[in-house]
C-alpha atoms as a PDB file:
ATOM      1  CA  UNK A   1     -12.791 112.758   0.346  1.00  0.00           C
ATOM      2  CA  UNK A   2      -9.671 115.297   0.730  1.00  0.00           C
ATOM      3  CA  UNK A   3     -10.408 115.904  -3.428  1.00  0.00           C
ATOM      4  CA  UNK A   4     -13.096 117.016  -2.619  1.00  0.00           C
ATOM      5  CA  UNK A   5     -12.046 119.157   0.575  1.00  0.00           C
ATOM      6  CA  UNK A   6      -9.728 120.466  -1.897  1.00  0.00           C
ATOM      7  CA  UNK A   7     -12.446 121.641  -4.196  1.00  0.00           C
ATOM      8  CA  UNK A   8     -14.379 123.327  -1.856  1.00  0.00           C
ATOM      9  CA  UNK A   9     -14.893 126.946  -2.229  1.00  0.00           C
ATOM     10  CA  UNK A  10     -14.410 128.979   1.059  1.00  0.00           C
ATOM     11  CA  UNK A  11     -16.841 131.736   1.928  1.00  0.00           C
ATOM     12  CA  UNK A  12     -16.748 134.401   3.983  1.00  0.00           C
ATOM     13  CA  UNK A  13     -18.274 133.780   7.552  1.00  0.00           C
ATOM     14  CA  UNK A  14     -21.701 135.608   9.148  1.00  0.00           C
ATOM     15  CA  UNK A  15     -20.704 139.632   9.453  1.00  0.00           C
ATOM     16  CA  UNK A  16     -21.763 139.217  12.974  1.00  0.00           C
ATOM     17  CA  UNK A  17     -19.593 136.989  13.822  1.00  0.00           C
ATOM     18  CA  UNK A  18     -16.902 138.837  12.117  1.00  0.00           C
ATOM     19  CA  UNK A  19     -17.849 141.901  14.062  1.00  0.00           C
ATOM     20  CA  UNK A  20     -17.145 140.553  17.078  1.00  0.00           C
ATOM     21  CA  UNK A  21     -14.135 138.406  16.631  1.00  0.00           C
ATOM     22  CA  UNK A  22     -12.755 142.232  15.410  1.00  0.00           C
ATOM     23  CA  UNK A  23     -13.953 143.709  18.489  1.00  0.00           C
ATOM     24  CA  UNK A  24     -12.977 141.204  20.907  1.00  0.00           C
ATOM     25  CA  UNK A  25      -9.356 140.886  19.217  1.00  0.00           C
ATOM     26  CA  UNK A  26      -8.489 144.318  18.632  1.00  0.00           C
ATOM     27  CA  UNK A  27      -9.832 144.946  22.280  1.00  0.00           C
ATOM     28  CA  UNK A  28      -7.237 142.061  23.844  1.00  0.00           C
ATOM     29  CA  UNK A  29      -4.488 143.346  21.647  1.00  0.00           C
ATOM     30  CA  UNK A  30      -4.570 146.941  23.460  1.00  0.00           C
ATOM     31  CA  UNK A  31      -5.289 145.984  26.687  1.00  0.00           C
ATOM     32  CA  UNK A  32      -2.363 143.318  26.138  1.00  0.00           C
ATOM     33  CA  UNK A  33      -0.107 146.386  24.974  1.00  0.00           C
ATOM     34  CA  UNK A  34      -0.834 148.313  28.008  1.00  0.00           C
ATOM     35  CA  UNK A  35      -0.405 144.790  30.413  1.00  0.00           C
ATOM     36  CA  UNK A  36       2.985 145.211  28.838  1.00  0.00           C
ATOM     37  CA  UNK A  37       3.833 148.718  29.891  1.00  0.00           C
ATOM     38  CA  UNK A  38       6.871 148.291  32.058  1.00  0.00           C
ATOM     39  CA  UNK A  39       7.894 150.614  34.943  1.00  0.00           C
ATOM     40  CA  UNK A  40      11.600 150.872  34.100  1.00  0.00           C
ATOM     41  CA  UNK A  41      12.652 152.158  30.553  1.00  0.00           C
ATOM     42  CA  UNK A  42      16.202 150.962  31.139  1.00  0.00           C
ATOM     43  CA  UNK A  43      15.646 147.778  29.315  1.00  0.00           C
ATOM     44  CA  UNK A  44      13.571 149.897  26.354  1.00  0.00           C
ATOM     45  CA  UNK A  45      16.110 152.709  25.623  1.00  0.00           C
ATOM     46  CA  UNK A  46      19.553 149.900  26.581  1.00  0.00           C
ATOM     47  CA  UNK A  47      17.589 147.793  23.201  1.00  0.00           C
ATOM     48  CA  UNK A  48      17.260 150.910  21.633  1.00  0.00           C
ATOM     49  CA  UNK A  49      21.026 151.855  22.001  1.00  0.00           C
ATOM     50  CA  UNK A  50      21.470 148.066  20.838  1.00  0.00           C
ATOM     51  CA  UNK A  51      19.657 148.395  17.181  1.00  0.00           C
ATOM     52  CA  UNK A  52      21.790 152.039  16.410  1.00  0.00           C
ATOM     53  CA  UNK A  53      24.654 149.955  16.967  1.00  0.00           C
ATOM     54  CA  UNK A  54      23.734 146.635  14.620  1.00  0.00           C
ATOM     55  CA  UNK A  55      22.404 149.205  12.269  1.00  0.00           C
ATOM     56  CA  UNK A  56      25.531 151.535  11.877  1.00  0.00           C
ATOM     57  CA  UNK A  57      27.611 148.457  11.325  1.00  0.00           C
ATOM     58  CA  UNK A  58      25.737 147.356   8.751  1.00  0.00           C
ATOM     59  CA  UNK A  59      25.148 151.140   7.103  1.00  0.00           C
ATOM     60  CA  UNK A  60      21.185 150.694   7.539  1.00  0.00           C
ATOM     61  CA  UNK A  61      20.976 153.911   9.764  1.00  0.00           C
ATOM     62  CA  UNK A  62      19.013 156.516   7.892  1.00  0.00           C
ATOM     63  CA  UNK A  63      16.355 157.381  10.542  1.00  0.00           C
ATOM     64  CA  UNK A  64      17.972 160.673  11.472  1.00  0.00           C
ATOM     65  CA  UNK A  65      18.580 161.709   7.757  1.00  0.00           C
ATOM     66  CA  UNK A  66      14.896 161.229   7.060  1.00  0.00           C
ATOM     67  CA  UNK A  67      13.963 162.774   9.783  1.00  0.00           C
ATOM     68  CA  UNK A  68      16.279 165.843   9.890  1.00  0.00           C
ATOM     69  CA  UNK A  69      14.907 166.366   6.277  1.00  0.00           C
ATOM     70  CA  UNK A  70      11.597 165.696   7.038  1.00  0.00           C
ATOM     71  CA  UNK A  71      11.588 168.854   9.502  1.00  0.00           C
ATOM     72  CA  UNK A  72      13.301 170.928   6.894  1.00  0.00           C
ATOM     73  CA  UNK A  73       9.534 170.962   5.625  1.00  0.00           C
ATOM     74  CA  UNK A  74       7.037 171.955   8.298  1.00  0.00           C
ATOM     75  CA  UNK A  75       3.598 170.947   5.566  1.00  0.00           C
ATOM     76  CA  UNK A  76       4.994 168.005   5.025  1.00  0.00           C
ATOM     77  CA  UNK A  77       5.962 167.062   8.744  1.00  0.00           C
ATOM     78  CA  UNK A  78       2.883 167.493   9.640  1.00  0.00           C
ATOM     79  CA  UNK A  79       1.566 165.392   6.930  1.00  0.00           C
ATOM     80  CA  UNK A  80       3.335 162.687   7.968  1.00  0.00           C
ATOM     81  CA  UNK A  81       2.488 162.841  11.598  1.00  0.00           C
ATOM     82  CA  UNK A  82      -1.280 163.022  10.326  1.00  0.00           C
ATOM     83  CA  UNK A  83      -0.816 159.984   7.612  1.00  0.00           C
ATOM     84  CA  UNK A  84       1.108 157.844  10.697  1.00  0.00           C
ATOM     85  CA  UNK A  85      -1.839 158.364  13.471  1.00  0.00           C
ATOM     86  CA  UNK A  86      -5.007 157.455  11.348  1.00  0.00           C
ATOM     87  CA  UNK A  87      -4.035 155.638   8.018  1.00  0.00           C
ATOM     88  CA  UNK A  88      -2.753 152.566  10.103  1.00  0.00           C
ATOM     89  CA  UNK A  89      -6.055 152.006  11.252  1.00  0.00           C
ATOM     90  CA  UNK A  90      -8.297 153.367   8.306  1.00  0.00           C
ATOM     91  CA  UNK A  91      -6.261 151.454   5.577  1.00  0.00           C
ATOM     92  CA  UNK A  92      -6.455 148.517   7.306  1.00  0.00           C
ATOM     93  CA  UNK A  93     -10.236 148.618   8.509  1.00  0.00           C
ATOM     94  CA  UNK A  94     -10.965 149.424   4.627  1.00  0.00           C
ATOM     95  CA  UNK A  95      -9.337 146.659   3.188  1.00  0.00           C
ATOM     96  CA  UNK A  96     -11.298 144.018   5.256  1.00  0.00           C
ATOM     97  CA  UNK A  97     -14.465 145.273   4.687  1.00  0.00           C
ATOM     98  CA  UNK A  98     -13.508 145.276   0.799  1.00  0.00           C
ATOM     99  CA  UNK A  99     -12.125 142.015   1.183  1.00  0.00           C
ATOM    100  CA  UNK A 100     -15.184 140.475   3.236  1.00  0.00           C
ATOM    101  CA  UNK A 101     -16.957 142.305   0.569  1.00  0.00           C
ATOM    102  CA  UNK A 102     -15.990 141.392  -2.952  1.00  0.00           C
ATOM    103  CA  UNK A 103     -13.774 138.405  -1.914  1.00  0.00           C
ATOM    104  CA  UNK A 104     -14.976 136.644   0.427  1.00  0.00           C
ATOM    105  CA  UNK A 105     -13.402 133.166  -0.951  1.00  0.00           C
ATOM    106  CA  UNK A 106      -9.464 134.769   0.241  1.00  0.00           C
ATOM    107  CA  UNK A 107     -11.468 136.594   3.579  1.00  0.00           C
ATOM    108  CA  UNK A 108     -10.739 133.600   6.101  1.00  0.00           C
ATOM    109  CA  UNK A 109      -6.908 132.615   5.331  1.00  0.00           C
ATOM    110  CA  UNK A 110      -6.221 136.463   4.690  1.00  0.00           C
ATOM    111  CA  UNK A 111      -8.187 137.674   8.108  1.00  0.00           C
ATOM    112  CA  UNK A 112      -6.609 134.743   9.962  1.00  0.00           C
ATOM    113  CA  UNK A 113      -2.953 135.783   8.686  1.00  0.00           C
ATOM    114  CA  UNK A 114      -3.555 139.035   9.988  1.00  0.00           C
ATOM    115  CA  UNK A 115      -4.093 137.888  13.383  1.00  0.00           C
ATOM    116  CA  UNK A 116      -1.726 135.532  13.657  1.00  0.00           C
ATOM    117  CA  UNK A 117       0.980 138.236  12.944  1.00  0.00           C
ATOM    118  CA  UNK A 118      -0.603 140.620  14.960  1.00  0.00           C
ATOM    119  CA  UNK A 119      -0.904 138.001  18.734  1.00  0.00           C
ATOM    120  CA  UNK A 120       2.935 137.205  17.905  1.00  0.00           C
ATOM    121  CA  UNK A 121       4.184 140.475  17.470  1.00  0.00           C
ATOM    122  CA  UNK A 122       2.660 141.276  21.311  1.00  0.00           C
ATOM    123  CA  UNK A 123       5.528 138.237  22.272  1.00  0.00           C
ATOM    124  CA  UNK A 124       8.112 141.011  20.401  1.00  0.00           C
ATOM    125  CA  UNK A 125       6.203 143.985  22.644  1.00  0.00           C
ATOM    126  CA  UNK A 126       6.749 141.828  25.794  1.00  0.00           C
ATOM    127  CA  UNK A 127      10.227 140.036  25.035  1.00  0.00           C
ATOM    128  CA  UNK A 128      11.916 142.913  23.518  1.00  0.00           C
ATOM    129  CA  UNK A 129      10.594 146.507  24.905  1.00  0.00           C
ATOM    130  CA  UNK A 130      12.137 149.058  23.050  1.00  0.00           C
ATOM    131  CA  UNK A 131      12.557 153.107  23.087  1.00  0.00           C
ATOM    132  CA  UNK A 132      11.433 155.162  19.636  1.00  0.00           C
ATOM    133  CA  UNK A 133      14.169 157.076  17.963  1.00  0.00           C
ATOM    134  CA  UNK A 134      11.529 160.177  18.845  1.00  0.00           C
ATOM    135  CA  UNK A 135      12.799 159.717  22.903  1.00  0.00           C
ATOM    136  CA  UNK A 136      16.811 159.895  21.824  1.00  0.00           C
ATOM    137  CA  UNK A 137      17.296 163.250  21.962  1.00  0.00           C
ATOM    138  CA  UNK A 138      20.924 162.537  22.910  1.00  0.00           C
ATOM    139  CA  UNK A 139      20.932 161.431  19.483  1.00  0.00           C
ATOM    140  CA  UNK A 140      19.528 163.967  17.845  1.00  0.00           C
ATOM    141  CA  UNK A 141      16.118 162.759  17.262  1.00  0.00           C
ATOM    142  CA  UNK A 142      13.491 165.420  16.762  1.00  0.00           C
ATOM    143  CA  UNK A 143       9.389 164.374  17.237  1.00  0.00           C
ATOM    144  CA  UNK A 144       7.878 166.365  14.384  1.00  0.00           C
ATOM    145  CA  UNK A 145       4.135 166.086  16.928  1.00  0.00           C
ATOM    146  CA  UNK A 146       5.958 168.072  19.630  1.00  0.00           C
ATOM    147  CA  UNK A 147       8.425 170.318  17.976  1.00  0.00           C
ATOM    148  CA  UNK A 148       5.279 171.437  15.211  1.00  0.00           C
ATOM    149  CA  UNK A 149       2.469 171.049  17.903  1.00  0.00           C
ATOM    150  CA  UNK A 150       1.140 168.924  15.189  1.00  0.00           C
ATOM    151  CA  UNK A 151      -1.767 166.449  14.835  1.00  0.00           C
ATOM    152  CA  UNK A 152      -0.283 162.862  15.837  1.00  0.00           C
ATOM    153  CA  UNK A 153      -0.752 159.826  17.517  1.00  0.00           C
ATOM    154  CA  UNK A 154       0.827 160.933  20.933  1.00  0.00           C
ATOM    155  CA  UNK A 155      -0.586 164.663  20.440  1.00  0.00           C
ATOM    156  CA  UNK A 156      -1.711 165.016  23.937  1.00  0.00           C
ATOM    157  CA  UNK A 157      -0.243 163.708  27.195  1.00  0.00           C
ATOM    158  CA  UNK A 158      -3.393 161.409  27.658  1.00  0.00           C
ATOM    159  CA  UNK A 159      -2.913 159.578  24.491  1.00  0.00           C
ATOM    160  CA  UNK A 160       0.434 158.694  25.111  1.00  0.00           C
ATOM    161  CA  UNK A 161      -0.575 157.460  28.638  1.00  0.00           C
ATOM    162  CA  UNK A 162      -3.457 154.755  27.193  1.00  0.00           C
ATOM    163  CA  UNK A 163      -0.511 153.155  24.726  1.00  0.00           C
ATOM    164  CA  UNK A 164       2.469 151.117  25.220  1.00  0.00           C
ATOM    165  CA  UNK A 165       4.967 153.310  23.542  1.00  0.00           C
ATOM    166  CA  UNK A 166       7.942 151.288  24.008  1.00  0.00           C
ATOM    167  CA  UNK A 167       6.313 148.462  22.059  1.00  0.00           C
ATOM    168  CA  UNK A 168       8.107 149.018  18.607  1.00  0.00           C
ATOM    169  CA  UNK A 169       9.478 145.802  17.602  1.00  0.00           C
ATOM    170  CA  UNK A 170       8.398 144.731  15.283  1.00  0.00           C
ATOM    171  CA  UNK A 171       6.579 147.234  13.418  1.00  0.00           C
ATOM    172  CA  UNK A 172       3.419 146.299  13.226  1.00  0.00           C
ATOM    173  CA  UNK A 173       2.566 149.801  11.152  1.00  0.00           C
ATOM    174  CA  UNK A 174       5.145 148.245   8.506  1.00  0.00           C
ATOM    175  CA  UNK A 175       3.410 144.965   9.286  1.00  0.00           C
ATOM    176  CA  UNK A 176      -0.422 145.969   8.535  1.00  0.00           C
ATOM    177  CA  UNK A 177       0.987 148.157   5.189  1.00  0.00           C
ATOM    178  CA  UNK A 178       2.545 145.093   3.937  1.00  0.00           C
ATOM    179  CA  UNK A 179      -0.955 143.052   4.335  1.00  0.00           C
ATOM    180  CA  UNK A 180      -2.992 146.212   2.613  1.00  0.00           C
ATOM    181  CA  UNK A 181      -0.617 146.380   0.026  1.00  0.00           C
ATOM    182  CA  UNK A 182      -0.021 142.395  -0.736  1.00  0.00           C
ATOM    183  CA  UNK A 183      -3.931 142.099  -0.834  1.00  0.00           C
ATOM    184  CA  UNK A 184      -4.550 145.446  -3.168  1.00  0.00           C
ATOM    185  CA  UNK A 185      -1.667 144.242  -5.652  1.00  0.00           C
ATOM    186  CA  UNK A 186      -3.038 141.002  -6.182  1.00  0.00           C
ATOM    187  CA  UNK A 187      -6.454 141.054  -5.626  1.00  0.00           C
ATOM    188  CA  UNK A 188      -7.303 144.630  -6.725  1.00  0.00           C
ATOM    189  CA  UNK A 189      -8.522 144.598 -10.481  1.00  0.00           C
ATOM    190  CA  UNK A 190      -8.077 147.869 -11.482  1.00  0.00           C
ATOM    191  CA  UNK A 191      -4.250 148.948 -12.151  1.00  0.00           C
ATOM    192  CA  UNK A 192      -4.020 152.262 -10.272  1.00  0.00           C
ATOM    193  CA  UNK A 193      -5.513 150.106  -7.457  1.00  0.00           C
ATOM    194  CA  UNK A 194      -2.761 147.889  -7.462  1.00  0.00           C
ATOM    195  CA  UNK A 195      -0.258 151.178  -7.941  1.00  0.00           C
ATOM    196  CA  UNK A 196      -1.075 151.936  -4.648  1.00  0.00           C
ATOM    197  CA  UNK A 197      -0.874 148.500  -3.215  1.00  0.00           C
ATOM    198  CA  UNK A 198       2.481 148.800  -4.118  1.00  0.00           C
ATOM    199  CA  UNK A 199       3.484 152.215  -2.958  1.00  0.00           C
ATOM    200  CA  UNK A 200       1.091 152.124   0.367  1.00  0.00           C
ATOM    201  CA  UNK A 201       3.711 149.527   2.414  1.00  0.00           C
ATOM    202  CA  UNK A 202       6.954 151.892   0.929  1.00  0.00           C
ATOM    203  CA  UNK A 203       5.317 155.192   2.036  1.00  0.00           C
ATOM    204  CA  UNK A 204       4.826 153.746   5.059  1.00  0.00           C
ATOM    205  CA  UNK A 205       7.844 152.799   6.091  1.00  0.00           C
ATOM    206  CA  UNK A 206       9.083 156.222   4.976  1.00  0.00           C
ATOM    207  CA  UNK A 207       6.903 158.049   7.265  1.00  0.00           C
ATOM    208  CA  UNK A 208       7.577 155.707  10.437  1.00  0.00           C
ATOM    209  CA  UNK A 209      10.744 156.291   9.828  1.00  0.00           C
ATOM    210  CA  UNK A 210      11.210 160.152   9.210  1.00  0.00           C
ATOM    211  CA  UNK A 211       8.675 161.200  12.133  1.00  0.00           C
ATOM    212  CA  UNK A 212      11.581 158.729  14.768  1.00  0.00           C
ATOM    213  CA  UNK A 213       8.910 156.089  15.344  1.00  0.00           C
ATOM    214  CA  UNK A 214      10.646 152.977  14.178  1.00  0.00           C
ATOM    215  CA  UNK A 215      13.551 151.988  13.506  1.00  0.00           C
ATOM    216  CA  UNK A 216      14.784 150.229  10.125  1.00  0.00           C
ATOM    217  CA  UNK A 217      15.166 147.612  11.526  1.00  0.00           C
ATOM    218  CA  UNK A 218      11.713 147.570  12.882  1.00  0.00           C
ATOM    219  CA  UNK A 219       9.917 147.670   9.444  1.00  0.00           C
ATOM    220  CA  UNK A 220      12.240 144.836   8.327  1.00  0.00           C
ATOM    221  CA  UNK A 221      10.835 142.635  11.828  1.00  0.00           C
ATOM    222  CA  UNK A 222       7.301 143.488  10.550  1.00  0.00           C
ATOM    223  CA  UNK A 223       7.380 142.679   7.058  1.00  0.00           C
ATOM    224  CA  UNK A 224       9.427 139.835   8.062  1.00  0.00           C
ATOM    225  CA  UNK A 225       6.229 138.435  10.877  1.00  0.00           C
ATOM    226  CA  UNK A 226       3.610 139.182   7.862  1.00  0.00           C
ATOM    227  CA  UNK A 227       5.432 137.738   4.937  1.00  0.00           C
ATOM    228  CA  UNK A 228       5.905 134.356   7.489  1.00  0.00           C
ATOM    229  CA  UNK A 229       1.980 134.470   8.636  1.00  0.00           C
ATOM    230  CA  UNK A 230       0.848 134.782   4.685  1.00  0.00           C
ATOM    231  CA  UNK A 231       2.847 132.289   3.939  1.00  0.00           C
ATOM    232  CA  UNK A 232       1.473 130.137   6.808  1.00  0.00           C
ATOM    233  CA  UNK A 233      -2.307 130.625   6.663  1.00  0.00           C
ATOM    234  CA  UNK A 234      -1.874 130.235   3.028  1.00  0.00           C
ATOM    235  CA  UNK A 235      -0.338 126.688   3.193  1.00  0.00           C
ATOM    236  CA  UNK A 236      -3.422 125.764   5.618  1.00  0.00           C
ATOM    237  CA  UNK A 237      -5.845 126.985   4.146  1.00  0.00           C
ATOM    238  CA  UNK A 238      -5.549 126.976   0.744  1.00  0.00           C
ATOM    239  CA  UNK A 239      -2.638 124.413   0.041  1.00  0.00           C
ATOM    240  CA  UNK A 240      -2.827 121.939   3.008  1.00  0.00           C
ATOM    241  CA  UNK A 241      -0.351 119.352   3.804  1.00  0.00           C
ATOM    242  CA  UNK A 242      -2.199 115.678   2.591  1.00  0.00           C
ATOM    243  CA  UNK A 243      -1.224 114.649   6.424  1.00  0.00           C
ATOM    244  CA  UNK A 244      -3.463 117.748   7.344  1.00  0.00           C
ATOM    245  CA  UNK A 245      -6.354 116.773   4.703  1.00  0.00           C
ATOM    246  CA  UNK A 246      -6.330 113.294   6.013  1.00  0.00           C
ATOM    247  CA  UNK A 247      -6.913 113.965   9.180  1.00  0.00           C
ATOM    248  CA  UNK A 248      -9.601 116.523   8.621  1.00  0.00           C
ATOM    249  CA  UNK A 249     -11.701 114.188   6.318  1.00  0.00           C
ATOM    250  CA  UNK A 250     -11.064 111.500   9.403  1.00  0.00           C
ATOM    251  CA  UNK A 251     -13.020 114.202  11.935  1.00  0.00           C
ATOM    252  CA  UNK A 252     -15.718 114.884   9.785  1.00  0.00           C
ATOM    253  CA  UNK A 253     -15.987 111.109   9.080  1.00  0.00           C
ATOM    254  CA  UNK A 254     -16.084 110.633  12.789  1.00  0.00           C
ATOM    255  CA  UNK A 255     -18.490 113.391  13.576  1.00  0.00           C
ATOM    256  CA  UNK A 256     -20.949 111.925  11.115  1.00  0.00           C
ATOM    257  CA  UNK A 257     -20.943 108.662  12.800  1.00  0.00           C
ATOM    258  CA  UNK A 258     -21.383 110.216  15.849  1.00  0.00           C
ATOM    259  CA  UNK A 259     -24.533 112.269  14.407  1.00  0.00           C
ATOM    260  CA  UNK A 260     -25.613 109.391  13.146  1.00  0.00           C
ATOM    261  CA  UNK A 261     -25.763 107.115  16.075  1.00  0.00           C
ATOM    262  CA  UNK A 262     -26.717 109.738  17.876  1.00  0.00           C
ATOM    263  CA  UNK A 263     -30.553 109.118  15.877  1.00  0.00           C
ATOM    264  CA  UNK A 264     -30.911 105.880  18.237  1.00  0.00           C
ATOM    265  CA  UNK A 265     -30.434 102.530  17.728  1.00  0.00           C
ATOM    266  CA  UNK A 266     -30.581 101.220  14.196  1.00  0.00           C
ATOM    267  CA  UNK A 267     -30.463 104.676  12.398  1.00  0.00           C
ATOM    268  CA  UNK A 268     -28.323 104.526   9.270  1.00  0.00           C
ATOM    269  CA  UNK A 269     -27.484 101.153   9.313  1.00  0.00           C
ATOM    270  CA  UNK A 270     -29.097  97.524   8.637  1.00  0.00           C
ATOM    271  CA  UNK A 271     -27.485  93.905   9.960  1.00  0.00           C
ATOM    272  CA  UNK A 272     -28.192  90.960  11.348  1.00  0.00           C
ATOM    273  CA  UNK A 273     -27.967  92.864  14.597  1.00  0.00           C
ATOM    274  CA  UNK A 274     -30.649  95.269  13.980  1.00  0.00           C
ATOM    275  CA  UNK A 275     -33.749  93.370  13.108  1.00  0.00           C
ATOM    276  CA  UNK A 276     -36.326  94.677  11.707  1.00  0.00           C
ATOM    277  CA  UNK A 277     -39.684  95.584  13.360  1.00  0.00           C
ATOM    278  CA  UNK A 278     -43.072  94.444  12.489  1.00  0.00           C
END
């Protein structure tokens, strides 16, 4: 019985259903981000002050550089700002439909990795609030949105009102880029496909980091979640423990029986205690 659980081909599931799983999550994930909005930014921008330090000791702080440069070229800047509001969600959104689409057999562990990364990185939002390098002026952070009056995320007043913008560990921008770009490298067929599976998760990174919206450090948290919630659908779905098999085949064997009694008396079995009528 678990050979043969083992040699069963997953499918994707009903595009309905799909549809509103997306909705429903997506829809609990923001309203959780705003839930998480705290009054005081002491505890955001004292974290904030926290990761400069750790990364400066260890030589990882480059935000400023790529930022300073990055304003040294207004076309690009605004680029960037344009690439970080709407690629996040558009890259993303593309690559499950192609994935639900043409294969459908990695859809379920891949969809469910995504989510699993995504409901644990809200504990990170909540646990660990924490001020963009874009607010540390003191620092000499510049946003490229403001300073350019540039297309971006947090454009307008309103927009940044109807996000939690202290929710930037980890990165879930690093996070998603890293999913897009595991999925296009190995599942993509065609080689510049896979090119830009490869270079989509980098660039990204780049550009969170150059228009002061993450930190290093950040990225590193994100691609840290993903990597651990590929690695953990993965195992379950496609490589379960035998503990885990076992104990599958033992519910289905169970809710068979029950089915089957369930008939009436007699149904799918003969004995000396179910005589037959005449």
């Amino acid at each position: 019985m678990a050979a043969a659980m083992r040699r069963r081909v997953p499918t994707a599931p009903p595009v309905w259903r799909e549809l509103l799983l997306v909705a429903l999550f997506y829809t609990g994930y923001t309203l959780t981000r705003l839930v998480l909005v705290q009054d005081g930014t002491e505890t955001a921008f004292a974290n904030a002050d926290e990761i400069l330090r750790v990364e400066r000791a260890l030589g990882l702080d480059i935000e400023l550089y790529l930022n300073e440069t990055l304003l040294a070229v207004p076309w690009l800047a605004r680029a960037a700002n344009v690439f970080y509001a709407t690629m996040h969600f558009i890259v993303t959104l593309g690559v499950v439909i192609w994935l639900y689409r043409y294969r459908p057999q990695h859809y379920r562990w891949l969809r469910t990795s995504l989510m699993v990364a995504t409901g644990v990185a809200l504990i990170g939002f909540w646990l660990y609030p924490l001020a963009p390098p874009r607010f540390l002026h003191s620092e000499g952070f510049v946003d490229p949105v403001t300073a350019l009056h540039s297309l971006g995320l947090y454009a307008s007043d309103a927009s940044g009102t109807l996000t939690n913008q202290y929710a930037a560990m980890p990165s879930m921008h690093a996070g998603w880029a890293l999913w897009c770009g595991v999925i296009m490298f190995k599942l993509a067929t065609k080689k510049w496909a896979k090119v830009l599976g490869a270079l989509y998760p980098l660039t990204t990174v780049v550009v969170i980091l150059a228009t002061a919206n993450h930190y290093i450090l950040d990225a590193v948290a994100g691609f840290a979640l993903v990597g651990g919630a590929l690695w953990l659908s993965w195992a379950l779905y496609i490589r379960p423990p035998k503990p885990l098999l076992v104990a599958r085949a033992r519910i289905s064997h169970d809710l068979a029986q029950r089915r089957g009694g369930a008939k009436g008396p007699g149904a799918g079995s003969a004995g000396p205690r179910c005589p037959t009528r005449t």
